[in-house]
PDB file of N, CA and C in Angstrom:
ATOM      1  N   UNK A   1      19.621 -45.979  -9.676  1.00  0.00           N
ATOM      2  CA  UNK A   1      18.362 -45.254  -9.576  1.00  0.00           C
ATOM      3  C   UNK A   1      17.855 -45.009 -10.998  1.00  0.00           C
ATOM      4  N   UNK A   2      16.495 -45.458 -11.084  1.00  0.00           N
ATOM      5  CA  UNK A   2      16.080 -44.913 -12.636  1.00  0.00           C
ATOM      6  C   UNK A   2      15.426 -43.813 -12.782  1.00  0.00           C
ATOM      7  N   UNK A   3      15.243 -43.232 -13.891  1.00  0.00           N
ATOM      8  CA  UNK A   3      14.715 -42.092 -14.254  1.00  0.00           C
ATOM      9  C   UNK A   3      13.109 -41.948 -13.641  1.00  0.00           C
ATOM     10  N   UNK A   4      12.129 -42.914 -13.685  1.00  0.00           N
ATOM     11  CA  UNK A   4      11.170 -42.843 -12.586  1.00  0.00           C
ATOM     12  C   UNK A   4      11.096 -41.954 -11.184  1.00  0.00           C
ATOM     13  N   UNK A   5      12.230 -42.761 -10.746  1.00  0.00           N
ATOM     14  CA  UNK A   5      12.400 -42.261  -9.195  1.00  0.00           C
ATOM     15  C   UNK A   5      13.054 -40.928  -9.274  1.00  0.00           C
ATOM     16  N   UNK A   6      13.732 -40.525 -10.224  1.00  0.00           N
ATOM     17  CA  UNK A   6      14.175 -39.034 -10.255  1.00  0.00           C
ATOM     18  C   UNK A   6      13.266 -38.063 -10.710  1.00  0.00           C
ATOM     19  N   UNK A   7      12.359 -38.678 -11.794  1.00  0.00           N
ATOM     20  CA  UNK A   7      11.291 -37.811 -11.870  1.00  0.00           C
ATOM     21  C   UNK A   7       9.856 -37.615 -10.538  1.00  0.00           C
ATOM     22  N   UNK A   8      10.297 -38.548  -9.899  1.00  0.00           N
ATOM     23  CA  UNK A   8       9.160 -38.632  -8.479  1.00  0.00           C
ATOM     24  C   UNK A   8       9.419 -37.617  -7.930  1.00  0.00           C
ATOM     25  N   UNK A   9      11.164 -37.757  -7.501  1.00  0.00           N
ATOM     26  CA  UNK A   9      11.874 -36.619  -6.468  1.00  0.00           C
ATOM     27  C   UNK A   9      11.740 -35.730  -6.983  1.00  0.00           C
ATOM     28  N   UNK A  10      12.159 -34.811  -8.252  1.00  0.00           N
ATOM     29  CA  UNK A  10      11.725 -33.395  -8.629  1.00  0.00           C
ATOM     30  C   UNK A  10      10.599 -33.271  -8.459  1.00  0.00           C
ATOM     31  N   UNK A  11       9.179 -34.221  -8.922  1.00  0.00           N
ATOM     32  CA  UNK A  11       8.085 -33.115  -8.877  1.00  0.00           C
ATOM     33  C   UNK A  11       7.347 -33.154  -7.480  1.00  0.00           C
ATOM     34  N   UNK A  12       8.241 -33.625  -6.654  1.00  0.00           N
ATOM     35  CA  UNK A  12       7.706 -33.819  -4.844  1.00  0.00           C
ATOM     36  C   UNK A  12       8.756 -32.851  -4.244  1.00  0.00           C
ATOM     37  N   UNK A  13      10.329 -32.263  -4.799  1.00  0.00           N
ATOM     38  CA  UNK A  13      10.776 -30.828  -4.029  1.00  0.00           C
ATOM     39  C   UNK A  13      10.065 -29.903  -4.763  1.00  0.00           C
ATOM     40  N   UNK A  14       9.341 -29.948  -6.330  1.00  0.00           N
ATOM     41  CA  UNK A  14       9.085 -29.085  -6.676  1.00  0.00           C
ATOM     42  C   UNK A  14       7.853 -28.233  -6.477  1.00  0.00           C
ATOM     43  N   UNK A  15       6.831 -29.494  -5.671  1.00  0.00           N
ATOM     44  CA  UNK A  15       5.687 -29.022  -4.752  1.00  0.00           C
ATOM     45  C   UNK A  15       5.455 -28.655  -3.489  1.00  0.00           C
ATOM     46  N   UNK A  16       6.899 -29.684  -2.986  1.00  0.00           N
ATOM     47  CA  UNK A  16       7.180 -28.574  -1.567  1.00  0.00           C
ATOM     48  C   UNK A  16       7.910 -27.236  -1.726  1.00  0.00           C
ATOM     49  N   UNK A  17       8.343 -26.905  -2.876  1.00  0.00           N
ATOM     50  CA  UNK A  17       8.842 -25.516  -3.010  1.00  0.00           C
ATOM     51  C   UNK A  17       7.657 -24.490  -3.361  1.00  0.00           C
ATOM     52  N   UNK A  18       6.821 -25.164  -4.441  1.00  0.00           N
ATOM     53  CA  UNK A  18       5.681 -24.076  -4.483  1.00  0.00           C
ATOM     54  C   UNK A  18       4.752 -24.327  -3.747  1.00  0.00           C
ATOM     55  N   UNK A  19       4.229 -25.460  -3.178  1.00  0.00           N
ATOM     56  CA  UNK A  19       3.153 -25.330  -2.315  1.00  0.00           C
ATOM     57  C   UNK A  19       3.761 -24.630  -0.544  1.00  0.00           C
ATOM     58  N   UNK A  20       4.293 -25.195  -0.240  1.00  0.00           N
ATOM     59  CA  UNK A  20       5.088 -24.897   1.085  1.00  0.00           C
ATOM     60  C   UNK A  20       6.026 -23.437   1.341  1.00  0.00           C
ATOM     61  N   UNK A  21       6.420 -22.709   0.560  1.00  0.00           N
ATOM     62  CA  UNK A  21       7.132 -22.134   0.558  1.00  0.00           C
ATOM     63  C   UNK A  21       6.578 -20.515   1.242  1.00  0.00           C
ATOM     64  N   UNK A  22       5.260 -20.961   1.245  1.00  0.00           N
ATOM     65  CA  UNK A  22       4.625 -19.226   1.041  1.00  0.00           C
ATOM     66  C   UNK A  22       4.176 -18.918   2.620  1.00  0.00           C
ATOM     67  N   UNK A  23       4.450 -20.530   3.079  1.00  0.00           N
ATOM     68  CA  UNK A  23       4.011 -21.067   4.297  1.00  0.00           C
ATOM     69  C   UNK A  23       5.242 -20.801   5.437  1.00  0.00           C
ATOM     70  N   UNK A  24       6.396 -20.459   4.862  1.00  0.00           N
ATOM     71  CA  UNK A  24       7.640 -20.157   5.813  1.00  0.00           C
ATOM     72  C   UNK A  24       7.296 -18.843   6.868  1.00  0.00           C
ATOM     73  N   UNK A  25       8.376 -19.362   7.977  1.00  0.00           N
ATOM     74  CA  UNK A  25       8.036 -17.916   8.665  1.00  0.00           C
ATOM     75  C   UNK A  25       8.855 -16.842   8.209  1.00  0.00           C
ATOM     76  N   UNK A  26       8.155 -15.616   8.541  1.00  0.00           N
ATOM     77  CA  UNK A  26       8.543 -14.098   8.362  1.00  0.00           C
ATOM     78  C   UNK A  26       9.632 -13.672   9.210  1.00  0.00           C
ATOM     79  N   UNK A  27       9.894 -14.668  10.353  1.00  0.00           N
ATOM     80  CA  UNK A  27      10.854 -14.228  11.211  1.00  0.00           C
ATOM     81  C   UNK A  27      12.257 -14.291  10.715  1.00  0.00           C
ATOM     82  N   UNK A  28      13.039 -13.418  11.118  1.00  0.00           N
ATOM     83  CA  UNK A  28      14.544 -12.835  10.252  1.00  0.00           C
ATOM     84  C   UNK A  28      15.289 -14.530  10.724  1.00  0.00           C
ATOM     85  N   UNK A  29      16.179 -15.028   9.677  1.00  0.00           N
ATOM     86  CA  UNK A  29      16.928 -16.105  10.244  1.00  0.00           C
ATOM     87  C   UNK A  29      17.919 -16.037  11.142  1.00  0.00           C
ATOM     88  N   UNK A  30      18.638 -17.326  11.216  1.00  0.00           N
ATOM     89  CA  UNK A  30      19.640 -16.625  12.429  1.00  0.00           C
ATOM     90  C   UNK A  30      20.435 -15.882  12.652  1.00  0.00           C
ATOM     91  N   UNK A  31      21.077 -15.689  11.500  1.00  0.00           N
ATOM     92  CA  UNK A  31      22.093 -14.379  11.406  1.00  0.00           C
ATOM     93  C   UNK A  31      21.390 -12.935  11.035  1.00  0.00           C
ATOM     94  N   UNK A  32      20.651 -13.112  10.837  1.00  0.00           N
ATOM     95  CA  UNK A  32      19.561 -11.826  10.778  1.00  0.00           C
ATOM     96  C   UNK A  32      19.062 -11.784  12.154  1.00  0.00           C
ATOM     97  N   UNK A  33      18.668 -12.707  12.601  1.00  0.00           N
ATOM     98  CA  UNK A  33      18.549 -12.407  14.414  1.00  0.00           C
ATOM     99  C   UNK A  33      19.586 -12.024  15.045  1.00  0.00           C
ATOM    100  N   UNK A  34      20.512 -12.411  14.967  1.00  0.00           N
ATOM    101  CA  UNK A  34      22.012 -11.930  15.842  1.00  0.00           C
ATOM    102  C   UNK A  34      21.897 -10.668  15.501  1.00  0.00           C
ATOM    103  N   UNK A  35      21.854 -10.199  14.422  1.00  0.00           N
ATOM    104  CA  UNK A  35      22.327  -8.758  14.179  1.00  0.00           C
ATOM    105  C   UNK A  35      21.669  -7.922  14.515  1.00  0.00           C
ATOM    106  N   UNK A  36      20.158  -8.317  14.300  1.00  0.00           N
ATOM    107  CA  UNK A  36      19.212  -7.411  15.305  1.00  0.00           C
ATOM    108  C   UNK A  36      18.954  -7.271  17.091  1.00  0.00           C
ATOM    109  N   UNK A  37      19.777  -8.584  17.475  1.00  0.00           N
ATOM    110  CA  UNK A  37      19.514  -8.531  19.033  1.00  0.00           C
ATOM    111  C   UNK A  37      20.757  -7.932  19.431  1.00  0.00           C
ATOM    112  N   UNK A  38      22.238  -7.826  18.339  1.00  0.00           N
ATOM    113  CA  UNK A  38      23.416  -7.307  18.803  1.00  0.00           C
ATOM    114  C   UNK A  38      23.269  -5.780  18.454  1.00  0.00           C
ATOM    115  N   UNK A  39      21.919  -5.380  17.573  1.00  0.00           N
ATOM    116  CA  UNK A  39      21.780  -3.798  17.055  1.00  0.00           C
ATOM    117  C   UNK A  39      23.094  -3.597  16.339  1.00  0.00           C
ATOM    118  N   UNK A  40      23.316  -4.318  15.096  1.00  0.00           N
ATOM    119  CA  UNK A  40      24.045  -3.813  14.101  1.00  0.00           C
ATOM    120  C   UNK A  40      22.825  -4.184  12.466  1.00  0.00           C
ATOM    121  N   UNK A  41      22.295  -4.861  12.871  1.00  0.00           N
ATOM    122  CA  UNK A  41      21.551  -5.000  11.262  1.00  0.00           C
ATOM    123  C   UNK A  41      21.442  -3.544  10.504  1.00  0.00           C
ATOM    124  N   UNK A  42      20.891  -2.155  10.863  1.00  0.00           N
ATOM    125  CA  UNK A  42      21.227  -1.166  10.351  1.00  0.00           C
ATOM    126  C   UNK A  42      22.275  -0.655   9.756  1.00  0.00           C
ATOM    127  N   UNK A  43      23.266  -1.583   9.856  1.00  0.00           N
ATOM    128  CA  UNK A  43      24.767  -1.277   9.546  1.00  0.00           C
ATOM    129  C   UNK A  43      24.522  -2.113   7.728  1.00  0.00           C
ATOM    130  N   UNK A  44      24.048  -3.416   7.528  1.00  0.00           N
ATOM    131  CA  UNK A  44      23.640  -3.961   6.627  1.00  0.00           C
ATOM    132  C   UNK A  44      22.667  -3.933   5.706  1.00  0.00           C
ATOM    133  N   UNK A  45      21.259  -2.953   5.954  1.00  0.00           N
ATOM    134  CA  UNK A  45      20.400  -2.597   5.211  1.00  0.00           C
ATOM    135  C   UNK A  45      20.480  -1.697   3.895  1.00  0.00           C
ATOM    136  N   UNK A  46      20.397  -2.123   2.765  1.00  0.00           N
ATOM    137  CA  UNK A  46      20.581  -1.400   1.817  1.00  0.00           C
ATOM    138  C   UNK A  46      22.268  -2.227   1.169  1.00  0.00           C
ATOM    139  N   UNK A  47      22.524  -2.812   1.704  1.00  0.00           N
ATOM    140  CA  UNK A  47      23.920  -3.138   1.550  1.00  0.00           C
ATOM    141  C   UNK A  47      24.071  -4.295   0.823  1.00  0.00           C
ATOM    142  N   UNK A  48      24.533  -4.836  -0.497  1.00  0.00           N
ATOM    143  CA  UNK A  48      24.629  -5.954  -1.160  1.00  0.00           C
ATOM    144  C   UNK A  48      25.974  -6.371  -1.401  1.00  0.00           C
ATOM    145  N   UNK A  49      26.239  -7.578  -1.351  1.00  0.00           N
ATOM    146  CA  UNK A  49      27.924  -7.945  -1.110  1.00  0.00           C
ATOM    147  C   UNK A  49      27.536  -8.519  -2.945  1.00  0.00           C
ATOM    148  N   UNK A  50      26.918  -9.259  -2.525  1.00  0.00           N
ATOM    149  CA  UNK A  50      26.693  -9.946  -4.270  1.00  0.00           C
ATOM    150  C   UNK A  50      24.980  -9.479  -4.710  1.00  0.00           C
ATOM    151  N   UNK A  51      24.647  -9.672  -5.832  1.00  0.00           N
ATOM    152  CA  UNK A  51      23.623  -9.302  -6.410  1.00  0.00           C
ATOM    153  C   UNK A  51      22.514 -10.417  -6.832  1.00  0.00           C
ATOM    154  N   UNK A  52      21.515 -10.747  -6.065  1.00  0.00           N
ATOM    155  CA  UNK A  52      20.797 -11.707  -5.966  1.00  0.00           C
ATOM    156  C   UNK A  52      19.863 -11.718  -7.027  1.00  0.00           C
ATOM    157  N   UNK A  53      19.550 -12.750  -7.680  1.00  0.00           N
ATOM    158  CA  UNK A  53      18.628 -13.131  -8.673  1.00  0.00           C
ATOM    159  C   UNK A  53      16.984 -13.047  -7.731  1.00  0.00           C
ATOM    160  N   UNK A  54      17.061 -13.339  -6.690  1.00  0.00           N
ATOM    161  CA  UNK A  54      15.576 -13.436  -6.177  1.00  0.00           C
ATOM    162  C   UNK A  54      16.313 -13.084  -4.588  1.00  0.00           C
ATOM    163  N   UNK A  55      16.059 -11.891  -4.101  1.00  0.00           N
ATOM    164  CA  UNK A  55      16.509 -11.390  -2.812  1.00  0.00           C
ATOM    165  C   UNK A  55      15.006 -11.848  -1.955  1.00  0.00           C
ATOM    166  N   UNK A  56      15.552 -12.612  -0.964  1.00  0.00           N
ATOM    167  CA  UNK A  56      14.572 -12.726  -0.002  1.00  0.00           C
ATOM    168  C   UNK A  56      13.538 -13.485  -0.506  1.00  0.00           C
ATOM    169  N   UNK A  57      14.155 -14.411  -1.133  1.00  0.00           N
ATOM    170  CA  UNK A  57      13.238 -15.857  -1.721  1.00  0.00           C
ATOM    171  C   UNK A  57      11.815 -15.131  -2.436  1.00  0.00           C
ATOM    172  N   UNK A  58      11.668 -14.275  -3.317  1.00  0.00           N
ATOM    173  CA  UNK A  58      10.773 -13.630  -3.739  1.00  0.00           C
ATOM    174  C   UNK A  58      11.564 -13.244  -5.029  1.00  0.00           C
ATOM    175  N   UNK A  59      10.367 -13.739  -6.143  1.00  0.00           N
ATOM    176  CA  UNK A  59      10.267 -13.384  -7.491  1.00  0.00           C
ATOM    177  C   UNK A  59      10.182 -12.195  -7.655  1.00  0.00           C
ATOM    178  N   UNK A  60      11.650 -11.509  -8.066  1.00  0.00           N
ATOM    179  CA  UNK A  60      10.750  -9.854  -8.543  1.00  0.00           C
ATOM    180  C   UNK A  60       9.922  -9.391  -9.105  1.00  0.00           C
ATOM    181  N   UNK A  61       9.172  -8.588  -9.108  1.00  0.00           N
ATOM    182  CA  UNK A  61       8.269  -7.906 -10.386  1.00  0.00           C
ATOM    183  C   UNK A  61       6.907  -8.628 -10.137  1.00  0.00           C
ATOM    184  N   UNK A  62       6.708  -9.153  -8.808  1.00  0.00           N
ATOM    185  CA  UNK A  62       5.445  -9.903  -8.861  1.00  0.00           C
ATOM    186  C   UNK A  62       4.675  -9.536  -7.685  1.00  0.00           C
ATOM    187  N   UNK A  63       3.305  -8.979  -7.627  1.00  0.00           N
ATOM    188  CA  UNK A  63       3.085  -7.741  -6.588  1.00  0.00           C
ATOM    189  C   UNK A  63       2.844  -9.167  -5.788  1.00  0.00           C
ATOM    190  N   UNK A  64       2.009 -10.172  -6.069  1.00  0.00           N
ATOM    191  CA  UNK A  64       1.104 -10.952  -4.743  1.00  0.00           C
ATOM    192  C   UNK A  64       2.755 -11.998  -4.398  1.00  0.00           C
ATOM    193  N   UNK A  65       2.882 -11.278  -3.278  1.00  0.00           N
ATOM    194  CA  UNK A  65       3.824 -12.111  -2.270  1.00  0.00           C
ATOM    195  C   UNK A  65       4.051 -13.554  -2.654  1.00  0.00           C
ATOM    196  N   UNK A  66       2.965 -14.124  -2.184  1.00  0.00           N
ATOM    197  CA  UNK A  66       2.728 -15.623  -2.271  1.00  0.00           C
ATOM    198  C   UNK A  66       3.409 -16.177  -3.625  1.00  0.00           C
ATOM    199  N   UNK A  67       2.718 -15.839  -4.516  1.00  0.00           N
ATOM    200  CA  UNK A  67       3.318 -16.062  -5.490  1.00  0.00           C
ATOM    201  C   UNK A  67       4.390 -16.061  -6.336  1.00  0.00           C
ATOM    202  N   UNK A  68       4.812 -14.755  -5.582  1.00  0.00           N
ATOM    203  CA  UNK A  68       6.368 -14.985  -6.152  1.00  0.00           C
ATOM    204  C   UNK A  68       7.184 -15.308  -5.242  1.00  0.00           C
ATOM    205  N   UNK A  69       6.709 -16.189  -4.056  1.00  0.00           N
ATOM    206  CA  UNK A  69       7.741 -17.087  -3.202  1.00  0.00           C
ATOM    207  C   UNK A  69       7.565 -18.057  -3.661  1.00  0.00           C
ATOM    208  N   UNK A  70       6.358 -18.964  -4.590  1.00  0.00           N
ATOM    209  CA  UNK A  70       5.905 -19.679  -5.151  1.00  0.00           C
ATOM    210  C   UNK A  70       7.119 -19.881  -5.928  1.00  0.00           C
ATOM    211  N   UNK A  71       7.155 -19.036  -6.767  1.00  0.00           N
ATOM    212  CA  UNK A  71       7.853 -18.893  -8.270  1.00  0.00           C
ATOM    213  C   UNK A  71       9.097 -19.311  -7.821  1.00  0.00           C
ATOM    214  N   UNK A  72       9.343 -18.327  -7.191  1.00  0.00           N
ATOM    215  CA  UNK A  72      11.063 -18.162  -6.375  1.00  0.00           C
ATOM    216  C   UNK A  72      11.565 -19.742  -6.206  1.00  0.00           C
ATOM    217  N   UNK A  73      11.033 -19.965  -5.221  1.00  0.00           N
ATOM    218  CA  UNK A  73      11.276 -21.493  -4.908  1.00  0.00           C
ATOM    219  C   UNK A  73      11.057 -22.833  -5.858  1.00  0.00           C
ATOM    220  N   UNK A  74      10.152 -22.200  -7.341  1.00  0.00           N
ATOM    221  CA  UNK A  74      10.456 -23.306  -8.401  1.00  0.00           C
ATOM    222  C   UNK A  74      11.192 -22.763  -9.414  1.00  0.00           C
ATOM    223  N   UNK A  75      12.059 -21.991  -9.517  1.00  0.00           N
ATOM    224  CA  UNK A  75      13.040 -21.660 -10.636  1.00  0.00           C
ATOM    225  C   UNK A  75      14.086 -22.165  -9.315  1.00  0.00           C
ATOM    226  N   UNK A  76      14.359 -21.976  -8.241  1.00  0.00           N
ATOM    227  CA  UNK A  76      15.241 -22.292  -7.157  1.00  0.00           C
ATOM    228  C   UNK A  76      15.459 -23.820  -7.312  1.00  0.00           C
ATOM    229  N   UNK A  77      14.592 -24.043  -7.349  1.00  0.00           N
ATOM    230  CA  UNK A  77      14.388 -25.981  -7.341  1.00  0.00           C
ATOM    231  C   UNK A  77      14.729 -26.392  -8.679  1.00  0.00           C
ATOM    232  N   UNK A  78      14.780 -26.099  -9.719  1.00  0.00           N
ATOM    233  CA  UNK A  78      14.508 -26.342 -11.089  1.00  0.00           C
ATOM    234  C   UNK A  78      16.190 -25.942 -11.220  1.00  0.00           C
ATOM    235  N   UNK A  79      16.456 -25.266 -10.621  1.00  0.00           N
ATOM    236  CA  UNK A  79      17.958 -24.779 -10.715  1.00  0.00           C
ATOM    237  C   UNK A  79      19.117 -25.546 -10.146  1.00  0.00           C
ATOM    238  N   UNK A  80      18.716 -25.864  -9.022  1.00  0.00           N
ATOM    239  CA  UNK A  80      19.550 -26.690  -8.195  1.00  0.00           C
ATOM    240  C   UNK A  80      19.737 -27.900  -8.842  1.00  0.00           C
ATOM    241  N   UNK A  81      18.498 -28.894  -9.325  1.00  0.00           N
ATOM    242  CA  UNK A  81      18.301 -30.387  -9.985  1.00  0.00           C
ATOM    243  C   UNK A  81      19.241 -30.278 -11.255  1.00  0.00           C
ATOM    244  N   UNK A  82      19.143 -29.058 -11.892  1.00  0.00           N
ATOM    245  CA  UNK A  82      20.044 -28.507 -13.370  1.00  0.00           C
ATOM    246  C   UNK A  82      21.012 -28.940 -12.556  1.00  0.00           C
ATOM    247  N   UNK A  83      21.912 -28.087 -12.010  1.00  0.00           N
ATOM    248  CA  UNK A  83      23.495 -27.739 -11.871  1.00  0.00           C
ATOM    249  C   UNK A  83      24.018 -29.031 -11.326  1.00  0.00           C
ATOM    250  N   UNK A  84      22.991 -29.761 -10.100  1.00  0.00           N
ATOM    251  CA  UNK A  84      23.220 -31.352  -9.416  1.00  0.00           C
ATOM    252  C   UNK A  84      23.421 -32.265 -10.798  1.00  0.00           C
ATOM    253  N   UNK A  85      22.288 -32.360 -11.380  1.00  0.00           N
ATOM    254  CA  UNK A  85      22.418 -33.194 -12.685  1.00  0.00           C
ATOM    255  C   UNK A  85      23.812 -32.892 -13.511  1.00  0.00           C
ATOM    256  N   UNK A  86      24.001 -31.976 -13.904  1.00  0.00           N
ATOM    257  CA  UNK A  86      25.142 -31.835 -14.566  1.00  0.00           C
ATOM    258  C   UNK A  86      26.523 -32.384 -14.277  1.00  0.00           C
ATOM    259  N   UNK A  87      26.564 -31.792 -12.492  1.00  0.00           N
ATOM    260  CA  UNK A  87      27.421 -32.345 -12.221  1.00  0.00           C
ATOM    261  C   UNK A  87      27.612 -34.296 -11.895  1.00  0.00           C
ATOM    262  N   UNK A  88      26.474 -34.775 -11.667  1.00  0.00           N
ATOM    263  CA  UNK A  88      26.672 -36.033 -11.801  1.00  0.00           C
ATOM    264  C   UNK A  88      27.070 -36.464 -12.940  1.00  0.00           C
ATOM    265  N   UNK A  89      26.477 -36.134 -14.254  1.00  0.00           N
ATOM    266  CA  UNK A  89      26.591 -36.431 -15.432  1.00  0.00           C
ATOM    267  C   UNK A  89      28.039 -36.549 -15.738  1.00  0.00           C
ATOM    268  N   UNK A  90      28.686 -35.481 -15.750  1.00  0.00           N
ATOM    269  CA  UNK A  90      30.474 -35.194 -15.222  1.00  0.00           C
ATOM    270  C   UNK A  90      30.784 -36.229 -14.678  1.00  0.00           C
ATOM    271  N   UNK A  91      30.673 -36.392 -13.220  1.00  0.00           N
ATOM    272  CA  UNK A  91      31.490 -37.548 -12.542  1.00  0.00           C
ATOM    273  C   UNK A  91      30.765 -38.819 -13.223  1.00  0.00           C
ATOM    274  N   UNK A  92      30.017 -39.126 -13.605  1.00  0.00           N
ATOM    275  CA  UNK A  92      29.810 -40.264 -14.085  1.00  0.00           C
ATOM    276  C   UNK A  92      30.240 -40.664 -15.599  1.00  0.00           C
ATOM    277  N   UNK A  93      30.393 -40.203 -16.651  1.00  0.00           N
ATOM    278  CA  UNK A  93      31.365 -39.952 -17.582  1.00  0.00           C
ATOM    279  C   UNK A  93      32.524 -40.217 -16.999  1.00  0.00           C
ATOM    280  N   UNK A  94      33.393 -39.525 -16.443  1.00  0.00           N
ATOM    281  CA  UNK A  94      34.513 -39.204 -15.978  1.00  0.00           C
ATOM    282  C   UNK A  94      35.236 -40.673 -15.451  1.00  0.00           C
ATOM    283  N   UNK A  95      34.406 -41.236 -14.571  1.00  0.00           N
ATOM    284  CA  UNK A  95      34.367 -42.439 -13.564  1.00  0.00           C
ATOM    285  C   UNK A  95      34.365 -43.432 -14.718  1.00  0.00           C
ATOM    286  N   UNK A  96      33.447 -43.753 -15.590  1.00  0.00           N
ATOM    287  CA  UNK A  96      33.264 -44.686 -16.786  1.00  0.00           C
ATOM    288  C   UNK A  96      34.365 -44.716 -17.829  1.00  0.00           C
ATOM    289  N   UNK A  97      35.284 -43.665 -17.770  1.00  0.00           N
ATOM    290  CA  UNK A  97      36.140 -43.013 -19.033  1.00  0.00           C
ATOM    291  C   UNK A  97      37.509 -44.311 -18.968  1.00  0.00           C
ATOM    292  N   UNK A  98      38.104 -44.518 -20.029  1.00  0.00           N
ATOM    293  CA  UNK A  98      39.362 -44.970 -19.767  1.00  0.00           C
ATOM    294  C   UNK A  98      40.138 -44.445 -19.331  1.00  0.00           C
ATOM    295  N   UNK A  99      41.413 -44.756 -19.234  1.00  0.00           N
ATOM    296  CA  UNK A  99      42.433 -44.196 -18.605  1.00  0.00           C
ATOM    297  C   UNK A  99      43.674 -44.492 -19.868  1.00  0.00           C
ATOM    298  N   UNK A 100      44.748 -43.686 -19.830  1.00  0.00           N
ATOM    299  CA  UNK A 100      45.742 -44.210 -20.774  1.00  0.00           C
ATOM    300  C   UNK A 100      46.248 -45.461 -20.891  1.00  0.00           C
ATOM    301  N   UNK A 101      46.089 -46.174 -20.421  1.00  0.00           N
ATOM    302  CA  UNK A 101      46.052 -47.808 -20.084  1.00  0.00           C
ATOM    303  C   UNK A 101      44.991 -48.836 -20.439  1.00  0.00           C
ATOM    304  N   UNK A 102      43.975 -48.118 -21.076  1.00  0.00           N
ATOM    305  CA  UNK A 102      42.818 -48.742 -21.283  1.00  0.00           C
ATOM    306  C   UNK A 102      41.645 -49.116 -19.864  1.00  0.00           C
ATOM    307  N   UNK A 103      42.318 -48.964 -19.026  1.00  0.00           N
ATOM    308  CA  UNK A 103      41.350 -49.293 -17.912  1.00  0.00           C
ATOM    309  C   UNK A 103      40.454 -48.269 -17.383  1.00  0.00           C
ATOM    310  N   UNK A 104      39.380 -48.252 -16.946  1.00  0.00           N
ATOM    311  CA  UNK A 104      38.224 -47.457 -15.834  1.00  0.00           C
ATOM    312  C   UNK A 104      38.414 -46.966 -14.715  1.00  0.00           C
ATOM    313  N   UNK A 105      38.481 -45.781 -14.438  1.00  0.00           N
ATOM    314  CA  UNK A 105      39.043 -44.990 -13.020  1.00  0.00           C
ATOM    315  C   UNK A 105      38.160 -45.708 -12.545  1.00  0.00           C
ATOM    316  N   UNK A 106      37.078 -46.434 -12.413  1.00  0.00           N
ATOM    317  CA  UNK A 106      36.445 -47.147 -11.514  1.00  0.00           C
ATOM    318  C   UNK A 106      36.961 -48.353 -11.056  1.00  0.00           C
ATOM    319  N   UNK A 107      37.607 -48.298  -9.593  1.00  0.00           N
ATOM    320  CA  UNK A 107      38.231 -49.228  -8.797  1.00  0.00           C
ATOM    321  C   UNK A 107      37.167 -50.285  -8.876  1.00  0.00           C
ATOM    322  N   UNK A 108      36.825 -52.124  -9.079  1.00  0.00           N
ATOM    323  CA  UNK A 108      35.952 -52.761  -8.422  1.00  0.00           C
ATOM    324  C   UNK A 108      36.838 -53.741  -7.341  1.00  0.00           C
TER     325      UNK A 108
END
């Protein structure tokens, strides 16, 4: 795959993240539905197990909604392609590398 086609794919999740995103429904997901049709979600409100960078797919500190689901979803996207990239970069190094033998962990 060349760098073309990777730059296609980021800036086509990165417009379905900001264009599309603001467009999601409001309805609680599924485990947020269970808990409200089993009447325990009150047990979970206010309650953080880990500490979220963007709780509820929303940019903090940004009054118009839209927009900071906008945001949310392109630092989200921009984040994911980082950490994916990296890690390919890794296995592909890694895969290319010799071995104490002189040879390529790559089986052909």
């Amino acid at each position: 795959m060349n760098k073309k086609h990777i730059v296609i794919g980021l800036l086509l999740a990165v417009a379905i993240a900001v264009f599309l995103s603001p467009l999601a429904s409001p309805s609680p997901d599924g485990l947020e539905r269970v808990a409200e049709d089993k009447g325990f979600l009150h047990l979970a409100e206010g309650v953080e197990l880990i500490k979220a960078w963007m709780p509820d797919y929303v940019f903090p500190g940004i009054a118009n909604e839209a927009l900071a689901t906008s945001l949310a979803g392109f630092i989200g996207t921009l984040l994911v392609f980082g950490v994916l990239s990296g890690v390919g970069l890794i296995l592909a190094r890694r895969e290319k590398a010799p071995d104490s033998r002189g040879r390529s962990h790559r089986q052909n």
